[in-house]
N, C-alpha and C. Protein backbone atom coordinates (compact mmCIF):
# COMPACT_ATOMS: atom_id res chain seq x y z
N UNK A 1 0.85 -1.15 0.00
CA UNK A 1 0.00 0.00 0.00
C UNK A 1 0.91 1.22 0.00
N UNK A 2 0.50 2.17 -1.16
CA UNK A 2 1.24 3.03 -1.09
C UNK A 2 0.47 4.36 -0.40
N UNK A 3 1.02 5.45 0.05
CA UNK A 3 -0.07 6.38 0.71
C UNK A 3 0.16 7.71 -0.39
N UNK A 4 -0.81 8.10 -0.83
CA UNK A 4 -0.59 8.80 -2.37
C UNK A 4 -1.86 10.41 -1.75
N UNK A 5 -1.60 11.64 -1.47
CA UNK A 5 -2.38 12.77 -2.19
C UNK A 5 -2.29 13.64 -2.78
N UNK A 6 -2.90 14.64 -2.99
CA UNK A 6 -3.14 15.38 -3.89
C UNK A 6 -2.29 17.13 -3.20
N UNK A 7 -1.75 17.63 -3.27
CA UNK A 7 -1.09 18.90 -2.28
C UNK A 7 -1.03 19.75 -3.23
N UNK A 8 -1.67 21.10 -3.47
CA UNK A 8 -1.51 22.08 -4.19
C UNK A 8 -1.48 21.66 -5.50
N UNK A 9 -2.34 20.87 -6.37
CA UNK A 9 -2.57 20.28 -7.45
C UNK A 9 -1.23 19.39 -7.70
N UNK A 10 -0.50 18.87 -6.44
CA UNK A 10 0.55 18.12 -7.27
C UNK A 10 0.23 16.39 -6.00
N UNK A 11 0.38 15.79 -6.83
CA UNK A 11 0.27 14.07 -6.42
C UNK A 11 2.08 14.49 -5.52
N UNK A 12 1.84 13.67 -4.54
CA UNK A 12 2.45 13.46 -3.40
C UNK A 12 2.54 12.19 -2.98
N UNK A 13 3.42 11.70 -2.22
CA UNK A 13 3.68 10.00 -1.65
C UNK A 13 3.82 10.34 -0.05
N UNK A 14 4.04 9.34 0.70
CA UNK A 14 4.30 9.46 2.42
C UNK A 14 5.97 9.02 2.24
N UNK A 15 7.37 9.80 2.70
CA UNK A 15 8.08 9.71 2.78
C UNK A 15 8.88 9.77 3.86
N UNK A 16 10.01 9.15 4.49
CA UNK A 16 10.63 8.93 5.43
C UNK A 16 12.02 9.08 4.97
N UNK A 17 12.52 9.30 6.10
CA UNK A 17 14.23 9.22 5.95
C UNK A 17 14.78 7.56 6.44
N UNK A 18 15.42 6.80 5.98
CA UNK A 18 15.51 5.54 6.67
C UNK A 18 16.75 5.85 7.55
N UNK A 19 16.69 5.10 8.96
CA UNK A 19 17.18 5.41 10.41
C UNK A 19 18.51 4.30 9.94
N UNK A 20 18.47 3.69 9.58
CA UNK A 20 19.35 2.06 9.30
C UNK A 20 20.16 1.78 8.32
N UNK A 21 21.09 1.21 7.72
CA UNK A 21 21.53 0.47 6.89
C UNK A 21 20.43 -0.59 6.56
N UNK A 22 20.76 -0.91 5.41
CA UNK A 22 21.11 0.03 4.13
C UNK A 22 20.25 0.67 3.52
N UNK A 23 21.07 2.08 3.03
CA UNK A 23 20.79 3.41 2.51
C UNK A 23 20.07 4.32 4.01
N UNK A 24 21.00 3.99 4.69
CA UNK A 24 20.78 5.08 5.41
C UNK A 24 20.45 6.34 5.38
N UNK A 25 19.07 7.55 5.82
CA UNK A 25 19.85 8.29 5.77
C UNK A 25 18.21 9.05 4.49
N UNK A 26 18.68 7.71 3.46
CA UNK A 26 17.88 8.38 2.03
C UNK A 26 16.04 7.86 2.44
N UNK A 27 15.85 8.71 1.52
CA UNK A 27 14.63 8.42 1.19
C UNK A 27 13.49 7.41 1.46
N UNK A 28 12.41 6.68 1.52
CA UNK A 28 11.82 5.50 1.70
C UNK A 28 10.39 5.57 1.76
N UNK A 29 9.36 4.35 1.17
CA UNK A 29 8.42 4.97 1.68
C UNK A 29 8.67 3.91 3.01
N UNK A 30 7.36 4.12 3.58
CA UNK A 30 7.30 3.33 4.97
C UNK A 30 7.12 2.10 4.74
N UNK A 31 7.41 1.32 5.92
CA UNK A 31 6.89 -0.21 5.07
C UNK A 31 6.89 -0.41 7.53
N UNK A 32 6.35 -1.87 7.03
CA UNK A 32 6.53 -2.29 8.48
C UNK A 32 5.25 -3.73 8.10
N UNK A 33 5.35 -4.41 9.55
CA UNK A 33 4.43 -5.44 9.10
C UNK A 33 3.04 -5.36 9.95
N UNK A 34 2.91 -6.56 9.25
CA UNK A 34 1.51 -6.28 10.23
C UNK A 34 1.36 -7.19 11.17
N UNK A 35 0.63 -6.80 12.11
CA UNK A 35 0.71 -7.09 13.56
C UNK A 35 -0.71 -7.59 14.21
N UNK A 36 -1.09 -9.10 13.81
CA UNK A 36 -2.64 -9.52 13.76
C UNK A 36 -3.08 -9.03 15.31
N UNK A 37 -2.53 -8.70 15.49
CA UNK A 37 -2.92 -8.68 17.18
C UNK A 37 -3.73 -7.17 17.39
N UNK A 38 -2.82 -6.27 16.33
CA UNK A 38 -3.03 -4.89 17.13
C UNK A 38 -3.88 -4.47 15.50
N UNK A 39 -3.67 -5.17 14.10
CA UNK A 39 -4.39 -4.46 13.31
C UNK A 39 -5.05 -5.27 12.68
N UNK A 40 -6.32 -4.93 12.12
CA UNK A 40 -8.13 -5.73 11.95
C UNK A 40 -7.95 -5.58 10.70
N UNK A 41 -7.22 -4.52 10.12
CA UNK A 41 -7.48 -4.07 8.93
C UNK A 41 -6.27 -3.92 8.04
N UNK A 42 -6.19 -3.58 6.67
CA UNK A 42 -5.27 -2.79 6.13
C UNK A 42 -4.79 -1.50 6.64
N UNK A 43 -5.52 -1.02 6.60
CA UNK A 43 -6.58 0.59 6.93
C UNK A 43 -4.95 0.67 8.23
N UNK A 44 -5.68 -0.17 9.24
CA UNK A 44 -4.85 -0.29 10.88
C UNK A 44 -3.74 -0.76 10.63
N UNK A 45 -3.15 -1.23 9.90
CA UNK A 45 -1.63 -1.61 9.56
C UNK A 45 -1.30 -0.53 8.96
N UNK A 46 -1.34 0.52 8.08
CA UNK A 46 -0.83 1.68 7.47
C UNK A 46 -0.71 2.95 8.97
N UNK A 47 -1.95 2.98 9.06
CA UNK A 47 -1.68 3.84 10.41
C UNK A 47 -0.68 3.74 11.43
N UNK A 48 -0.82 2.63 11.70
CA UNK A 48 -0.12 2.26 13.19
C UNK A 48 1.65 2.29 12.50
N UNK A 49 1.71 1.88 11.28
CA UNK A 49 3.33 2.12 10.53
C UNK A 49 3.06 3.69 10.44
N UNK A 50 3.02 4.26 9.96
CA UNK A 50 3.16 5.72 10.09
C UNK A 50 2.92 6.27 11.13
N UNK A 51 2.47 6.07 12.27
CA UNK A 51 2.72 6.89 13.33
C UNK A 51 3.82 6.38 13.92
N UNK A 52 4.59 5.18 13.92
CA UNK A 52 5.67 4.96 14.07
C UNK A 52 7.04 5.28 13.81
N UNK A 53 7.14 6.04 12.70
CA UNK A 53 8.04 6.46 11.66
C UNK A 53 8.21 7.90 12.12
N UNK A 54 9.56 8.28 12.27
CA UNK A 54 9.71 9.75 13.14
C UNK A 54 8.92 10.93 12.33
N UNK A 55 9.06 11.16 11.23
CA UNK A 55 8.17 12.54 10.60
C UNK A 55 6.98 12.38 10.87
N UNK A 56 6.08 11.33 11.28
CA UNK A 56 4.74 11.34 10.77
C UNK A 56 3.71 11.82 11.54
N UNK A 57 4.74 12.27 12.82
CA UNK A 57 3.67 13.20 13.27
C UNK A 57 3.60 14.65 13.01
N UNK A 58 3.95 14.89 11.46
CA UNK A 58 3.61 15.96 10.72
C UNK A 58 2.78 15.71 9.75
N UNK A 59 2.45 14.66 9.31
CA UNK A 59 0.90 14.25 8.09
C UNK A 59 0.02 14.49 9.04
N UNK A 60 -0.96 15.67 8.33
CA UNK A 60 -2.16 15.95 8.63
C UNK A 60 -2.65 14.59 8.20
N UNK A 61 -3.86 13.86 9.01
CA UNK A 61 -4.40 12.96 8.49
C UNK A 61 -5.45 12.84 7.92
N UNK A 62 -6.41 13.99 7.95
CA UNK A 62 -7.44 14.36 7.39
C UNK A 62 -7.07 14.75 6.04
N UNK A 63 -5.69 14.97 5.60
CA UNK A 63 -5.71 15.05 3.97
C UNK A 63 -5.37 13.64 2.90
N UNK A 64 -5.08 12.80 3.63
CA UNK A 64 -5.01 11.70 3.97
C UNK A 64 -6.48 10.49 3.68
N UNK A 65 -6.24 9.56 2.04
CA UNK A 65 -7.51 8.93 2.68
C UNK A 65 -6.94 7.36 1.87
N UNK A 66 -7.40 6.56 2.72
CA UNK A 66 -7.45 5.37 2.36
C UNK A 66 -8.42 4.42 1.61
N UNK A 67 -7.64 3.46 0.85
CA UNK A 67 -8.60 2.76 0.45
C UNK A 67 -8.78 1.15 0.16
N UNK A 68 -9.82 0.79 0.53
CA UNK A 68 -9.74 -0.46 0.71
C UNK A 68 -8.77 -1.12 -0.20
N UNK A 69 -7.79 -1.75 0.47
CA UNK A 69 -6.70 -2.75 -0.21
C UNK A 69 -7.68 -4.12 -1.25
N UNK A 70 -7.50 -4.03 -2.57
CA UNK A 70 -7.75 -5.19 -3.47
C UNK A 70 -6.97 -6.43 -3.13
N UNK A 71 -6.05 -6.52 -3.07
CA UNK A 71 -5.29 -7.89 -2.60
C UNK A 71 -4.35 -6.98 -1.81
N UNK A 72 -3.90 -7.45 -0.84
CA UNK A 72 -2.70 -7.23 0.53
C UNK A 72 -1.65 -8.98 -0.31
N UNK A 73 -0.81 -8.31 -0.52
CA UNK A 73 0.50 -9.73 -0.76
C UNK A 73 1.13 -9.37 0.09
N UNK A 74 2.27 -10.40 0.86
CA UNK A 74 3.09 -10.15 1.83
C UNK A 74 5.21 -10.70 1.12
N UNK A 75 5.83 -10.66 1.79
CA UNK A 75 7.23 -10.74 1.15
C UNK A 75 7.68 -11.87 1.19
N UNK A 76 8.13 -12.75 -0.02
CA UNK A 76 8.54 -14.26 -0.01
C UNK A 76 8.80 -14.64 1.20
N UNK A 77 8.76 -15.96 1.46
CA UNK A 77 9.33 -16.10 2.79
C UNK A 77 7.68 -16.39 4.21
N UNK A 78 7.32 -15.03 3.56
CA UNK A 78 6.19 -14.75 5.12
C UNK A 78 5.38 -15.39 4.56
N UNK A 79 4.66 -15.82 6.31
CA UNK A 79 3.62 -16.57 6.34
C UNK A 79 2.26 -16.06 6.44
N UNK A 80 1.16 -15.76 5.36
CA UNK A 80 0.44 -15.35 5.71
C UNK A 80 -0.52 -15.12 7.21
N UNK A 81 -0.96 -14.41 7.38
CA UNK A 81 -1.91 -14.52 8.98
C UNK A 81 -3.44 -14.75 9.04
N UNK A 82 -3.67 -15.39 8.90
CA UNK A 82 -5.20 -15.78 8.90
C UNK A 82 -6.41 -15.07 9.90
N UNK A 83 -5.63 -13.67 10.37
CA UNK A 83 -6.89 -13.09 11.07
C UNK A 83 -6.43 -11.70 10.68
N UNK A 84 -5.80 -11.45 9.31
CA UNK A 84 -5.93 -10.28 9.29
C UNK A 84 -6.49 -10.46 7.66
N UNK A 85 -6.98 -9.33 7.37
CA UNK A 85 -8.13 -9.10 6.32
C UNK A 85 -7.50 -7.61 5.66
């Protein structure tokens, strides 16, 4: 899920600085996983990663809108979670 609006007629992304190797430093969007415990939703997995992420408590969130995820895929390897949707 990417987080995409609209700012003074220009399309915009949610961006971070990454804290870590590798590429410290540059650019990123957010990423993080999801956490069946604490998120029900797509929706609650995007949130709860961006308020995590040091800038993001500068996204107004009301400009901000989500939308229902068509398929959620996860990264080779992972095991899907069967209680998140």
């Amino acid at each position: 899920m990417v987080l995409l609006t609209l700012a003074q007629g220009k399309l915009q992304a949610a961006l971070h600085r990454r804290r870590r190797q590798p590429f410290q430093g540059c650019l990123a969007l957010p990423g993080g996983y999801v956490h069946p415990e604490e998120d029900a939703t797509a929706e609650d997995t995007a949130r709860r990663v961006l308020r995590e992420k040091p800038a993001s408590s500068r996204v107004i969130w009301s400009s901000w809108a989500l939308s229902p995820a068509r398929r959620a895929t996860r990264a080779a390897g992972r095991r899907p979670s069967p209680t998140w949707r």
